[in-house]
Protein backbone atom coordinates (compact mmCIF):
# COMPACT_ATOMS: atom_id res chain seq x y z
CA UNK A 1 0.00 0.00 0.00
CA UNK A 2 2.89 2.37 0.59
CA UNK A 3 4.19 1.99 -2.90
CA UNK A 4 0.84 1.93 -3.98
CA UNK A 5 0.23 5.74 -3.34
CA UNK A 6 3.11 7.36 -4.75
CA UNK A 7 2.55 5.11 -8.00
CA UNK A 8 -0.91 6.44 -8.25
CA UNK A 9 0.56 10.08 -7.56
CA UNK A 10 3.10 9.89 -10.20
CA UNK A 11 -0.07 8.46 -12.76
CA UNK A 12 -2.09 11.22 -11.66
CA UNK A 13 0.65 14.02 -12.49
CA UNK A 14 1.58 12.49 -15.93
CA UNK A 15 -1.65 12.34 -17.35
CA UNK A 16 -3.08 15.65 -15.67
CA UNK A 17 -0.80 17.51 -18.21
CA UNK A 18 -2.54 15.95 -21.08
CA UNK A 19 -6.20 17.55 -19.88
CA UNK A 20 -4.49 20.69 -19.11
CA UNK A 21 -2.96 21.32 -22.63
CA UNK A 22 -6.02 19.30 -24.58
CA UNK A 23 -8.11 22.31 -22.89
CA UNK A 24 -5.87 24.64 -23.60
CA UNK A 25 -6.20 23.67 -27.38
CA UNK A 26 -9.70 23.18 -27.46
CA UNK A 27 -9.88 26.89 -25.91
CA UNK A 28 -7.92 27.98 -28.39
CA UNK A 29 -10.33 26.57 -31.25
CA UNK A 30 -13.73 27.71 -29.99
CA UNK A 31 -12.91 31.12 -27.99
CA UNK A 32 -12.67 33.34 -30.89
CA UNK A 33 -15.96 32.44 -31.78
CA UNK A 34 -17.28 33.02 -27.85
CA UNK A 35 -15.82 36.57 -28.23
CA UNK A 36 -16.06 37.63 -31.74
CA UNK A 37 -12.67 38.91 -32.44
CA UNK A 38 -9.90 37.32 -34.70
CA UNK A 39 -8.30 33.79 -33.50
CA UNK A 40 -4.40 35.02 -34.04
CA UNK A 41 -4.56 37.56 -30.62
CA UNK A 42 -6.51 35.89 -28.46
CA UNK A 43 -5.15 32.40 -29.43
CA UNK A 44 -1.49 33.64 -28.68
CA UNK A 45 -3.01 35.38 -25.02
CA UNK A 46 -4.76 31.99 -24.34
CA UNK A 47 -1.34 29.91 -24.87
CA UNK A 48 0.91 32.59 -23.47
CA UNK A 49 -1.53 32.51 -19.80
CA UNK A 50 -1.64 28.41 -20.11
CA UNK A 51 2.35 28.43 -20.35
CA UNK A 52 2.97 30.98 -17.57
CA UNK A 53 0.33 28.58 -15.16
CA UNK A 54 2.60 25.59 -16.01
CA UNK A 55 5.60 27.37 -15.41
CA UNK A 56 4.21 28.58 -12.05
CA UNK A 57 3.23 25.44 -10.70
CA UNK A 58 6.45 23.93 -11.83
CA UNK A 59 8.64 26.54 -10.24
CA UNK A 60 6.66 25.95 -7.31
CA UNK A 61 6.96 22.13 -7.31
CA UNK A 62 10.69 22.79 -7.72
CA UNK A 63 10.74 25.35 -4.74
CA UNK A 64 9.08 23.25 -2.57
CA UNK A 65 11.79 20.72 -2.25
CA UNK A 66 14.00 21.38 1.00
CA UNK A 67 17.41 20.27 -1.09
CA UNK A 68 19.11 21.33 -4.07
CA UNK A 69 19.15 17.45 -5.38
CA UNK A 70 15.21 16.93 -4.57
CA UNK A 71 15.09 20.65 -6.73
CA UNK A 72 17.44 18.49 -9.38
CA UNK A 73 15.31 15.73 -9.43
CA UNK A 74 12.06 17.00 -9.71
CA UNK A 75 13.04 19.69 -12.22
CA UNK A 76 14.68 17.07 -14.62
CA UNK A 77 11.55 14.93 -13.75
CA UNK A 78 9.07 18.02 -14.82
CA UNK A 79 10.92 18.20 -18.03
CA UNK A 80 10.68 15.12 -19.21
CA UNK A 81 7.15 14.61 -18.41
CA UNK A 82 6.52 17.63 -20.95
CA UNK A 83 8.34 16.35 -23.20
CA UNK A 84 6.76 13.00 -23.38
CA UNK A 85 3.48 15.00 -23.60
CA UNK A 86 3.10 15.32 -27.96
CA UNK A 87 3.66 11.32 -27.56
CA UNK A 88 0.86 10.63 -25.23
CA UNK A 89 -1.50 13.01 -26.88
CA UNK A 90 -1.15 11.01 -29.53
CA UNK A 91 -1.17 7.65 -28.62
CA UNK A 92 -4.46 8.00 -26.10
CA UNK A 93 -6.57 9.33 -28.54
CA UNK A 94 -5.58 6.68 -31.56
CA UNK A 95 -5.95 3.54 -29.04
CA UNK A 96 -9.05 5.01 -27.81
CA UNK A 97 -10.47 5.10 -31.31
CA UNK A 98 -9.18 1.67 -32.39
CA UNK A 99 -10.69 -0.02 -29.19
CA UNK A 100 -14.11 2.42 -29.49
CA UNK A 101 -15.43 2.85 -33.07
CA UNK A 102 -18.38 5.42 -31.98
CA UNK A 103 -16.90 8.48 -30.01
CA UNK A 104 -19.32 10.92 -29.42
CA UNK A 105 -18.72 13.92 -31.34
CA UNK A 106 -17.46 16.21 -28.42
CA UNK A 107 -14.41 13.95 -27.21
CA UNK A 108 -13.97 13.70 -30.73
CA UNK A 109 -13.40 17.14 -31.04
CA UNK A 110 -11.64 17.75 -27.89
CA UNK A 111 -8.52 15.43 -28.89
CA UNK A 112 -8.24 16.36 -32.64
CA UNK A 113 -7.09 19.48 -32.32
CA UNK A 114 -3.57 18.37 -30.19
CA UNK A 115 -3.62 15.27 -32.08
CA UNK A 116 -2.73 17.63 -35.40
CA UNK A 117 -1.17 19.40 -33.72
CA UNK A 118 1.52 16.76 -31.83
CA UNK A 119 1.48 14.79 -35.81
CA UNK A 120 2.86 18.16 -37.08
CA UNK A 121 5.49 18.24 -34.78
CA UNK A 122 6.21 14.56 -35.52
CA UNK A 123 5.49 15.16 -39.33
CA UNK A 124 9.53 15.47 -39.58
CA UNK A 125 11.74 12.87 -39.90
CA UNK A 126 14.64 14.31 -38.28
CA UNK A 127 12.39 16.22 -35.25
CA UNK A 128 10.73 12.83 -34.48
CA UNK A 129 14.12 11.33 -34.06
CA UNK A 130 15.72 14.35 -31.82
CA UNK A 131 12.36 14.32 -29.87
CA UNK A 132 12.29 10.85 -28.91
CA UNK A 133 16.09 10.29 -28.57
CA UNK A 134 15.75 13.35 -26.21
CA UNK A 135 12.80 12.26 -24.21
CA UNK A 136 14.16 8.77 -23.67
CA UNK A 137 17.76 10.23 -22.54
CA UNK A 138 16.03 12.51 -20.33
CA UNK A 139 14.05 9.67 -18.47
CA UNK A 140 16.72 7.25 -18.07
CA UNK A 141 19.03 9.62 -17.02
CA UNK A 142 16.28 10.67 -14.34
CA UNK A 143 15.51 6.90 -13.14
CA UNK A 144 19.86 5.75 -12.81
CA UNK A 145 20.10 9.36 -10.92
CA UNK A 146 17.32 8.15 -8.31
CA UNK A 147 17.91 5.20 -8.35
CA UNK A 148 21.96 6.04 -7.16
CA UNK A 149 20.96 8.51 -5.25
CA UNK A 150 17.69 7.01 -3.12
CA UNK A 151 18.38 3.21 -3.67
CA UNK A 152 16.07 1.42 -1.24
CA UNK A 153 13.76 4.18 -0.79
CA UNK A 154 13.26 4.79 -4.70
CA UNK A 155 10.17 2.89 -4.30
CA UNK A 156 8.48 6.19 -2.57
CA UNK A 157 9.29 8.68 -4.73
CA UNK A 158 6.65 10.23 -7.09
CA UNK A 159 9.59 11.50 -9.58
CA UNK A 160 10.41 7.43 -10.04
CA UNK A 161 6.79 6.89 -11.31
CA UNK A 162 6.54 9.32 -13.07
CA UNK A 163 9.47 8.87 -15.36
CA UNK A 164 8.66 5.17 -15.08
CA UNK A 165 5.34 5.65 -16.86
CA UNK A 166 6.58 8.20 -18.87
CA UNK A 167 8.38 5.18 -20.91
CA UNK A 168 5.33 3.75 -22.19
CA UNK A 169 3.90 6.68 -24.27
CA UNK A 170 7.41 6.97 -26.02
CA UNK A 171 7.83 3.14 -26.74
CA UNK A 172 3.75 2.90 -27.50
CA UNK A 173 4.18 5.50 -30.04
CA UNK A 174 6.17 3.96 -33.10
CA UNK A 175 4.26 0.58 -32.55
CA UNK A 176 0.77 1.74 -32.13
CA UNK A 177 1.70 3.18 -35.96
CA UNK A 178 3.44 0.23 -37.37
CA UNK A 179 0.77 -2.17 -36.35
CA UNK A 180 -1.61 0.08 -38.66
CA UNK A 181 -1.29 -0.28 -42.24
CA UNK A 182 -0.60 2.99 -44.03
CA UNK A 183 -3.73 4.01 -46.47
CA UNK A 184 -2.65 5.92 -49.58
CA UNK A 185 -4.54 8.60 -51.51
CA UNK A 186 -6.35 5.77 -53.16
CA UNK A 187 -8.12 2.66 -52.85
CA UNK A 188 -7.71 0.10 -55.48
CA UNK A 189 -11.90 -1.23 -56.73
CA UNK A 190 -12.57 -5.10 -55.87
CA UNK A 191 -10.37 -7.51 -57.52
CA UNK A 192 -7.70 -5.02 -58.86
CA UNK A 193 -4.45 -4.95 -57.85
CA UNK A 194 -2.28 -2.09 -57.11
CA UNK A 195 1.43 -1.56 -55.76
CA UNK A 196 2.74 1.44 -53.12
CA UNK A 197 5.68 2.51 -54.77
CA UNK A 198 8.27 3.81 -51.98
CA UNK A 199 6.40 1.54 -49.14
CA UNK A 200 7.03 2.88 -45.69
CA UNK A 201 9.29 1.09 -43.45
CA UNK A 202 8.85 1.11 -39.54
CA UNK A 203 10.25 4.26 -38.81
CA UNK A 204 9.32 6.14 -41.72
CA UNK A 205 5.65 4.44 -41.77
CA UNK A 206 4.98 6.91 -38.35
CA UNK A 207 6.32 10.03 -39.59
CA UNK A 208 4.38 9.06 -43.17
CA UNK A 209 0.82 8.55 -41.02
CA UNK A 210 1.62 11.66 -38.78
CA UNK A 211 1.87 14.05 -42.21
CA UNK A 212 -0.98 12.74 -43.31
CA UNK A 213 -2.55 13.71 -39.82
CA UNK A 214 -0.99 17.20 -40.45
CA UNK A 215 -1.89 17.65 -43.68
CA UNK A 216 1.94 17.80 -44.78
CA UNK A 217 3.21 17.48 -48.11
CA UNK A 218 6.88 16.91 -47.96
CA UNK A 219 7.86 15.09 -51.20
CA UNK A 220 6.84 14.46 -54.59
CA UNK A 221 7.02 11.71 -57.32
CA UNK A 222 7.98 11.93 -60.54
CA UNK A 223 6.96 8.94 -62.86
CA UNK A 224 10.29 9.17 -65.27
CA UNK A 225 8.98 6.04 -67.60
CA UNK A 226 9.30 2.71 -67.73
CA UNK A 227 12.37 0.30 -68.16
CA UNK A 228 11.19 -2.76 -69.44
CA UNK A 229 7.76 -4.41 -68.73
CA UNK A 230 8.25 -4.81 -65.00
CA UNK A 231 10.43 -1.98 -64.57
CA UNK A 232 9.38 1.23 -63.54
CA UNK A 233 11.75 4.34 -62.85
CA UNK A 234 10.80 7.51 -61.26
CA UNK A 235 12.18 10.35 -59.07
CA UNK A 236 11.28 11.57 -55.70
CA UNK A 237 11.25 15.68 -55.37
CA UNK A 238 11.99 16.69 -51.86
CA UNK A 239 11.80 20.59 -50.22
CA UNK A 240 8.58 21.47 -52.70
CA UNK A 241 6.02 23.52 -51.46
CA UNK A 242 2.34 23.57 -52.16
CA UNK A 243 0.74 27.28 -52.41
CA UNK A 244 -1.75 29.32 -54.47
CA UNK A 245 0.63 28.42 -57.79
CA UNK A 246 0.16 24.93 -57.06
CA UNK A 247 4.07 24.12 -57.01
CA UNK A 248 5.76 26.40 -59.29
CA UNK A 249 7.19 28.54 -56.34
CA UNK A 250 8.95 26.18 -53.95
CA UNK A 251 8.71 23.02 -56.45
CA UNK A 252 11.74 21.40 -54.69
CA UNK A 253 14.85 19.58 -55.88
CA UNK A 254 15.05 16.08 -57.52
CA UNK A 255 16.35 12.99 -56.12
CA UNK A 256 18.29 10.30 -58.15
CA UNK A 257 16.34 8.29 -60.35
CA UNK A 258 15.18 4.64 -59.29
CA UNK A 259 13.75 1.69 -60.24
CA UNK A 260 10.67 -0.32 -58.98
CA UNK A 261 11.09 -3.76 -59.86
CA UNK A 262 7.26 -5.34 -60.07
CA UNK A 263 8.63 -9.05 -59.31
CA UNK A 264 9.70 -8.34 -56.18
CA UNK A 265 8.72 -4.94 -54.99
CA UNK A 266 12.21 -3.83 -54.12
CA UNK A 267 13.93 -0.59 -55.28
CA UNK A 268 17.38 0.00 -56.41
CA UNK A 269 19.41 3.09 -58.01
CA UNK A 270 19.01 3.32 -61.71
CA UNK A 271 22.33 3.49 -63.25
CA UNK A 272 20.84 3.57 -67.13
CA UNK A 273 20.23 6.32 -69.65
CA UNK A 274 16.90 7.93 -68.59
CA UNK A 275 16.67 9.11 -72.87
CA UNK A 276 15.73 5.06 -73.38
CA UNK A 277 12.69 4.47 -71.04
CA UNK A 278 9.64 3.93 -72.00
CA UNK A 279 6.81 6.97 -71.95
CA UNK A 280 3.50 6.44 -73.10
CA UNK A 281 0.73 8.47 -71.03
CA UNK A 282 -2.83 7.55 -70.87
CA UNK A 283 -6.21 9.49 -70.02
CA UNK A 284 -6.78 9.11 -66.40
CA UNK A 285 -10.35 8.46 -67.10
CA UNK A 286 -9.65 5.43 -69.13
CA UNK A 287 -6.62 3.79 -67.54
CA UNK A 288 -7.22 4.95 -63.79
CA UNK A 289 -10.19 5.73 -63.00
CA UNK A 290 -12.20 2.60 -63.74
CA UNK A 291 -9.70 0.71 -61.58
CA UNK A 292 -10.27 2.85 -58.14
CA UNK A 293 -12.94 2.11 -55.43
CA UNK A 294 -13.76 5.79 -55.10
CA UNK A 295 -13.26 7.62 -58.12
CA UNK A 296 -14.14 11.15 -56.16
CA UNK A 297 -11.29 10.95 -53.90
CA UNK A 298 -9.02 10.89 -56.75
CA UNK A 299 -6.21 13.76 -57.32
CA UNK A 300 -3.60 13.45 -59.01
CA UNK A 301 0.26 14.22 -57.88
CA UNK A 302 2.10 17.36 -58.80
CA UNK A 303 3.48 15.16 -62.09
CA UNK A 304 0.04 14.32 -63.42
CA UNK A 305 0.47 11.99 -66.47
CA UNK A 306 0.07 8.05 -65.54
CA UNK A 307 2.41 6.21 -67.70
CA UNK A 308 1.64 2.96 -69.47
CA UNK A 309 3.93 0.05 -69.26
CA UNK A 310 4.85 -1.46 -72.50
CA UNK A 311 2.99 -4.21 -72.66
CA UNK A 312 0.28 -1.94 -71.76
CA UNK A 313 -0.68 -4.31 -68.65
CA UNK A 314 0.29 -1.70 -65.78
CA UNK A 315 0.00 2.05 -65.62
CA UNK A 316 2.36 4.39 -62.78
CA UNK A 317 0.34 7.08 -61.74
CA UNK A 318 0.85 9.38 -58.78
CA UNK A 319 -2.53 10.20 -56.12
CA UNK A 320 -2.12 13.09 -53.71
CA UNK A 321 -4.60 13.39 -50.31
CA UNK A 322 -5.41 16.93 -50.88
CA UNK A 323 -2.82 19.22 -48.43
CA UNK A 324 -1.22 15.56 -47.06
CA UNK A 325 1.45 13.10 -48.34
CA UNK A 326 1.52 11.70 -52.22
CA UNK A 327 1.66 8.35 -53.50
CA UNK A 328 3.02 6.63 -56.64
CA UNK A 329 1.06 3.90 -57.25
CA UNK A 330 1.09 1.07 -59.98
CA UNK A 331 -2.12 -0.46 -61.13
CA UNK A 332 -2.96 -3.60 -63.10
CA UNK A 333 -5.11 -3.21 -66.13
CA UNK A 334 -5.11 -7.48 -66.45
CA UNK A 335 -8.52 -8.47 -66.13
């Protein structure tokens, strides 16, 4: 019962943050319309009070402590429970929905806003890496420090819990994603087949799923033509922007090009003379359309010709979730 307590304590203060800042978001959304006055002011006064509360109660957790290593401890402790915060703001919610299919509309609301907001942050490659690297060395380096420094009595210390729960938000993360399969732009109709060019490995399959959370476009394909009859080469762009001129503005840099090999779904560098491939584009209506489960939610990619193979048996086209990730997809026209 006496470790009971200050486990339950160090629950309690983990997932109180989560309330506090899903409110805080929530505020954010509906207040301008409460007061009637534009969301940029009063959402920046809203975050700006919120931020200055949590500060103040964590200066005055840290204050309270009658030594300068309990003022350490629970510092480093107060830090790395924020930090794990974007990770369990997003987990919750997405186990929550796979376990309940019917949330009523208001909880629904209430977490989608730091959902988006936590995928944006993760929406980056590179940020979801320093983030979680960060997070973990922060919480390990918490739990060896108490455990040196309290040994036997580690058992009663809130800060213990705390960065002992912490783990599970940051490990939960990566493999609540990778035991969802990613969803392009697209769904193939009954019966027809269709490849995911560039699919998604474990790492990249979270950031993927978070931009199209965020509605982040971060690279674009480029069907270059085809090779031979189970070849197809193409280019990813990376660095483009989407805006009111569609790409022309920020329309990236290209990548090398490389080859999709249908036989075995594997991609390699192509080393060949892109002057020989194959290029024979088709009308979307006639060679993709008819083979998609939802022809509405079709758009194509910033390079918008499909390209037939040679045999005429396959056609590379690129789909594009309007302001989220694109696809380059292969589809069988073989009945």
């Amino acid at each position: 019962m006496r470790k009971l307590k200050p486990a339950l304590g160090g629950l309690a203060a983990l997932l109180a943050l989560p309330f506090l800042l899903q409110g805080l978001f929530w505020l954010v959304l509906w207040l301008p319309v409460w007061v009637s006055e534009p969301r940029g002011g009063v959402a920046w006064a809203v975050i700006l009070a919120a931020l200055l509360l949590i500060g103040a109660g964590l200066a005055w957790l840290v204050s309270s402590q009658p030594t300068r290593v309990g003022k350490a401890q629970v510092a480093l402790t107060a830090v790395a429970a924020l930090l794990v915060q974007p990770f369990l703001m997003m987990t919750g919610p997405i186990l929550t929905w796979r376990i309940l299919s019917d949330i009523p509309e208001p909880l629904r609301s209430f977490v989608a806003v730091p959902l988006v907001m936590a995928a944006l942050l993760f929406s980056d490659t590179t940020r979801y890496v320093v983030v979680s690297a960060a997070a973990l060395a922060l919480i390990l380096a918490g739990l060896a420090w108490l455990i040196a420094h309290e040994r036997g009595a580690v058992w009663q210390k809130v800060q213990f819990y705390v960065l002992a729960f912490a783990v599970v938000p940051v490990v939960a993360f990566p493999l609540t994603f990778s035991s969802m399969p990613y969803r392009p732009a697209v769904e193939a109709a009954p019966g027809v087949e269709m490849r995911l060019i560039a699919q998604p490995g474990w790492l990249s399959r979270t950031v993927r799923m978070c931009r199209a959370m965020a509605e982040v476009e971060r690279y674009q394909y480029e069907p270059l033509g085809w090779a031979d009859v189970r070849t197809l080469v193409y280019r990813q762009w990376r660095g483009g922007r989407y805006g009111g001129d569609s790409w022309r503005s920020h329309p990236g840099s290209p990548g090398a090009p490389l080859a999709y090999h249908l036989d075995d779904g594997t991609v390699t560098r192509f080393c060949g003379s892109l002057d020989t491939l194959h290029r024979r584009p088709c009308n979307p209506a006639a060679c993709i359309e008819p083979f998609l489960a939802e022809v509405p939610s079709y758009h194509p990619g910033r390079f918008e010709d499909p390209l037939l193979s040679p045999d005429g048996r396959w056609v590379a086209f690129t789909a594009w979730d309007l302001g989220g990730p694109e696809d380059l997809l292969i589809v069988s026209k073989a009945p």
